[in-house]
C-alpha atoms as a PDB file:
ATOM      1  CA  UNK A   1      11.161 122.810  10.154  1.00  0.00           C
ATOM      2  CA  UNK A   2      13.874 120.933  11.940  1.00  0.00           C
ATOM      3  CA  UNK A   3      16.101 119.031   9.663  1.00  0.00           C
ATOM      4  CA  UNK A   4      14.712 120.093   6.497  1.00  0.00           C
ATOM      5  CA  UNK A   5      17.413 120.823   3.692  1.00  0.00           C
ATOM      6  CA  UNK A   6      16.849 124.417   2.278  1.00  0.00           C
ATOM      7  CA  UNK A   7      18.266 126.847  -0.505  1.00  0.00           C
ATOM      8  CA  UNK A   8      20.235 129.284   1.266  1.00  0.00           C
ATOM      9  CA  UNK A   9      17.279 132.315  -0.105  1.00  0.00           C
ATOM     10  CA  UNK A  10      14.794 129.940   1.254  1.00  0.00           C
ATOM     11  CA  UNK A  11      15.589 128.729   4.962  1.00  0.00           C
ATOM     12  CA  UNK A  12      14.965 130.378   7.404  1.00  0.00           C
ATOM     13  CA  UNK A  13      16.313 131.209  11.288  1.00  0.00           C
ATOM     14  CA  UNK A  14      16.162 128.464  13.382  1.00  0.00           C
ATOM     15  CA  UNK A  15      15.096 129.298  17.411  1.00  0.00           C
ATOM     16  CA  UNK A  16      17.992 128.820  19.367  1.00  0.00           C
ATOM     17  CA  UNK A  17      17.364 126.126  21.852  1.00  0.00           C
ATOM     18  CA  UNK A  18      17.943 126.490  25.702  1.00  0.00           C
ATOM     19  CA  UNK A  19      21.258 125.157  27.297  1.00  0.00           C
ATOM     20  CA  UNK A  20      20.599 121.344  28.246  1.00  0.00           C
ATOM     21  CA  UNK A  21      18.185 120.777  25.731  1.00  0.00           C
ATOM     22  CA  UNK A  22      18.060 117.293  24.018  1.00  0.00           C
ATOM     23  CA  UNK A  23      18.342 117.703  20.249  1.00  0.00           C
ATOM     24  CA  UNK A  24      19.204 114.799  17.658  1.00  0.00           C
ATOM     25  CA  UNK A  25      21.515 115.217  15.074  1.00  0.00           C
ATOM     26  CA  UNK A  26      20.236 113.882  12.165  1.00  0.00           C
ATOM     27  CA  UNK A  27      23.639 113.914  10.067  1.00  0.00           C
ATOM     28  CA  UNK A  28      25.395 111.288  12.691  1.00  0.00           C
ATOM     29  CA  UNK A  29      21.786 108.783  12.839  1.00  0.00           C
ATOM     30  CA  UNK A  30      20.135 110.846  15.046  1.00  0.00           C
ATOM     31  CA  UNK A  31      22.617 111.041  17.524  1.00  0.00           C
ATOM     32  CA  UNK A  32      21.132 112.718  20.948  1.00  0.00           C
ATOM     33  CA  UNK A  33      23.136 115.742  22.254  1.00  0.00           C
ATOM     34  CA  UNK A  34      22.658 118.075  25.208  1.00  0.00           C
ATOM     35  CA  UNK A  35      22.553 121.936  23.133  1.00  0.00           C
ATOM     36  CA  UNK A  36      25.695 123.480  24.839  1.00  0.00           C
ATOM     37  CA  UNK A  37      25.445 127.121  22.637  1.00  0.00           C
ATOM     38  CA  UNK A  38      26.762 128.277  18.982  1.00  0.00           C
ATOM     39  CA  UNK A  39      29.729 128.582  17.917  1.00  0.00           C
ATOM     40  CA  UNK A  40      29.257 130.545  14.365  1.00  0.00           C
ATOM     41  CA  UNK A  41      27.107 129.427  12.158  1.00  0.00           C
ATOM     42  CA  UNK A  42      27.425 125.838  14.310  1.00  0.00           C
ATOM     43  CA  UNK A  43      25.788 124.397  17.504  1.00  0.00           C
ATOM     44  CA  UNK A  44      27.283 122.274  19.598  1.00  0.00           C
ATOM     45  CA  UNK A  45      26.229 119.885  21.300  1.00  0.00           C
ATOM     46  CA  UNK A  46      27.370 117.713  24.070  1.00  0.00           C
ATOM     47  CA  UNK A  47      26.966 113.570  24.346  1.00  0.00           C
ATOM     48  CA  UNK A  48      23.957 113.582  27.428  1.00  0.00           C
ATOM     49  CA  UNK A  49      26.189 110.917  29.296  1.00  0.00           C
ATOM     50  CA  UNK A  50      29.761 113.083  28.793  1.00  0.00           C
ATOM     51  CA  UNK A  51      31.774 113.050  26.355  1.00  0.00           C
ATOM     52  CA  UNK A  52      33.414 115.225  23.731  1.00  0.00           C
ATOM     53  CA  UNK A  53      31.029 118.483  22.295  1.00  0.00           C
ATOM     54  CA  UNK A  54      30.453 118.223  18.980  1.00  0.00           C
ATOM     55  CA  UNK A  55      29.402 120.877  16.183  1.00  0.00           C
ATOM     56  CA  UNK A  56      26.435 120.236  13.930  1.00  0.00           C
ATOM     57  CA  UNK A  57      24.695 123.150  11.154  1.00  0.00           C
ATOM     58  CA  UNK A  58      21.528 123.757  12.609  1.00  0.00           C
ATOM     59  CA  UNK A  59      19.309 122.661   9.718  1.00  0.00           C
ATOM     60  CA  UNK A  60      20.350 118.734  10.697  1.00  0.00           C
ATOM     61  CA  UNK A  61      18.791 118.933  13.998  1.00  0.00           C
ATOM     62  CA  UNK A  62      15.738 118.611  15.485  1.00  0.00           C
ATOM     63  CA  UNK A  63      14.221 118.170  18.740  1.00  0.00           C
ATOM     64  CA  UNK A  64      14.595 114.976  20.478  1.00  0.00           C
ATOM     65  CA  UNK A  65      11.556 112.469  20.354  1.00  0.00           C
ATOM     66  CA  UNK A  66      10.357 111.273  23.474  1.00  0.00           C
ATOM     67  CA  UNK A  67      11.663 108.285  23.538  1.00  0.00           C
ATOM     68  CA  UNK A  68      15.166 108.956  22.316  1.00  0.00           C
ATOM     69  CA  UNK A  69      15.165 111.592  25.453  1.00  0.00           C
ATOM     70  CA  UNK A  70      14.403 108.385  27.588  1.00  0.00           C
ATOM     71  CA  UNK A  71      16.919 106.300  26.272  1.00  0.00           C
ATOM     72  CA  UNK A  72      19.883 109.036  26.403  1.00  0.00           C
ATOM     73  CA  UNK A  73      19.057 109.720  30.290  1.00  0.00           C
ATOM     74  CA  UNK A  74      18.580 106.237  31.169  1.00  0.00           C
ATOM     75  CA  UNK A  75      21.996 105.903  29.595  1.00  0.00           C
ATOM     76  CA  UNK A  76      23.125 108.857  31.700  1.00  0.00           C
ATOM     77  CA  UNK A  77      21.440 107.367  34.863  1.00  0.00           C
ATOM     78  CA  UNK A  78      23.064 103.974  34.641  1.00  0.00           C
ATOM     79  CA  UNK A  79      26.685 105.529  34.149  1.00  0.00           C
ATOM     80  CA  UNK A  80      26.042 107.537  37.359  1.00  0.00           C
ATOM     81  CA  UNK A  81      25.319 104.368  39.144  1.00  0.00           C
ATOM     82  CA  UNK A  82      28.207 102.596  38.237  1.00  0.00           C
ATOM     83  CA  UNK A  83      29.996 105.305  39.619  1.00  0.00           C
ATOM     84  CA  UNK A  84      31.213 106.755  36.068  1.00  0.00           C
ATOM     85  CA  UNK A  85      32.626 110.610  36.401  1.00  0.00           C
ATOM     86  CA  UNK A  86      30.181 112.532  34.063  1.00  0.00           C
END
């Protein structure tokens, strides 16, 4: 399951997400990222509004709830309208 720490013998593979998928990162308070690819044993991920990419082990992240998916493109919405470069 998403998130869940693990012994190395006992976690397994993680699906890799589609591109533009909304993930939190649970390391960083559930911070909600855009899944850009991997990068090693990383994925990174990408603020939904712009911003720097950042790289998070798989096991800390989980699929976005609902409602943080709602907040993160309202957020993206509103920058758009105030005529922010994303």
């Amino acid at each position: 399951m998403y998130g869940e720490n693990a012994s190395s013998k006992t976690e397994r593979l993680l699906p890799v997400p589609d591109p533009g998928a909304l993930l939190a990162d649970t390391s960083r308070g559930d911070r909600v990222g855009e899944f850009q690819g991997v990068a090693g044993p990383y994925w990174s991920l990408r603020p939904v509004g712009g911003g720097r990419e950042w790289e998070v082990e798989p096991r800390y992240v989980r699929p976005a709830l609902l409602m943080e998916q709602l907040r993160a493109r309202t957020a993206r919405l509103n920058a758009r309208s105030r005529g922010e470069v994303l």
